[in-house]
Protein backbone atom coordinates (compact mmCIF):
# COMPACT_ATOMS: atom_id res chain seq x y z
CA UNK A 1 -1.35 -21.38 5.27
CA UNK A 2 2.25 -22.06 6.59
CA UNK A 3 3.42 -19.72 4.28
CA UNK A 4 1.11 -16.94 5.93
CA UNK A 5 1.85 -17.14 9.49
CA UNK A 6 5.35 -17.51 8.33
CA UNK A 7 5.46 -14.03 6.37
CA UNK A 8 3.34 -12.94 9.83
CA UNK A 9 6.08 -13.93 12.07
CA UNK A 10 8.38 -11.61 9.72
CA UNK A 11 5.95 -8.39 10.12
CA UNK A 12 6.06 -8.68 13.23
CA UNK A 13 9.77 -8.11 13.98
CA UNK A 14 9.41 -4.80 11.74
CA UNK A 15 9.54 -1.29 13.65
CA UNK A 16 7.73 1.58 12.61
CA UNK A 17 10.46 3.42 11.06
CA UNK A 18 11.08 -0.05 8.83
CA UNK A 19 7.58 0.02 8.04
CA UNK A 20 7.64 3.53 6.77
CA UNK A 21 11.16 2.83 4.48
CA UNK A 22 9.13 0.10 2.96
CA UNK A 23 6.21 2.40 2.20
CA UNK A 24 8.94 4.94 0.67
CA UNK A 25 9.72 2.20 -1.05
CA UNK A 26 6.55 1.48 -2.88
CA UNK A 27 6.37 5.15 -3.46
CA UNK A 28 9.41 5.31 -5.63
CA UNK A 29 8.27 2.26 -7.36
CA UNK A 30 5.04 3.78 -8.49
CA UNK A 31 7.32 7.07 -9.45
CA UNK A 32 9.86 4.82 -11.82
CA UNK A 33 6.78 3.39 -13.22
CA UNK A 34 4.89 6.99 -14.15
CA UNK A 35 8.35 7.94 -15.10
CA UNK A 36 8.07 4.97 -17.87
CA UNK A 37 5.09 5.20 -18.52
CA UNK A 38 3.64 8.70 -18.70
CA UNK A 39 0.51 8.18 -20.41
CA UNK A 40 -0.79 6.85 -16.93
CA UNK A 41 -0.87 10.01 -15.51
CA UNK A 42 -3.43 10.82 -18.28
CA UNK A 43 -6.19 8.61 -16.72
CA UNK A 44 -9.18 11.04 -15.07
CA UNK A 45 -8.21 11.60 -11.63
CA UNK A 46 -11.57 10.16 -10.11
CA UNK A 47 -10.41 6.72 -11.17
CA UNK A 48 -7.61 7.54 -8.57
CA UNK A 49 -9.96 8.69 -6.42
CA UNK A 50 -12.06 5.16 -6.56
CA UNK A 51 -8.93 3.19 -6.41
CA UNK A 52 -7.69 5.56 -2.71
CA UNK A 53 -11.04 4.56 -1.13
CA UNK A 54 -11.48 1.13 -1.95
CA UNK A 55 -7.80 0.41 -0.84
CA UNK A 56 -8.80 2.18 2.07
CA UNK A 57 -11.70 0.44 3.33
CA UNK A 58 -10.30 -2.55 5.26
CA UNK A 59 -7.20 -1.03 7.16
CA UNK A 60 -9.84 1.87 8.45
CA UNK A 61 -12.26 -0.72 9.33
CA UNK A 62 -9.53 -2.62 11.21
CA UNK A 63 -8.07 0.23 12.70
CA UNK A 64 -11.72 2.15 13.62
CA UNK A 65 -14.13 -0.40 13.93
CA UNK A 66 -12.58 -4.15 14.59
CA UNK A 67 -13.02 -5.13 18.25
């Protein structure tokens, strides 16, 4: 668990706009990786679709609901 609260302690010194150049991040690293592999893009968009929501859940649920 040291390892958690010590990765916590990190997050917390971010700022938004760090926050947001690591999400840019991740973006270009699914783009390389579509760019590689093409015949992702061929999966049936509702799998997408199930994978958005389900990675959605918990952060709305902490941000909407979590007192």
């Amino acid at each position: 668990m040291k390892i958690i609260q010590n990765m916590n302690e990190r997050v917390r010194k971010l700022n938004i706009f760090d926050i947001k150049l690591v999400q840019g991040c991740a973006m270009f690293v699914v783009l390389i990786i579509v760019k590689l592999i093409p015949q992702i893009m061929t999966i049936n968009i509702w799998w997408f679709v199930v994978l958005l929501v389900l990675c959605a859940i918990r952060p709305l649920y902490v941000f909407y609901f979590k007192k």
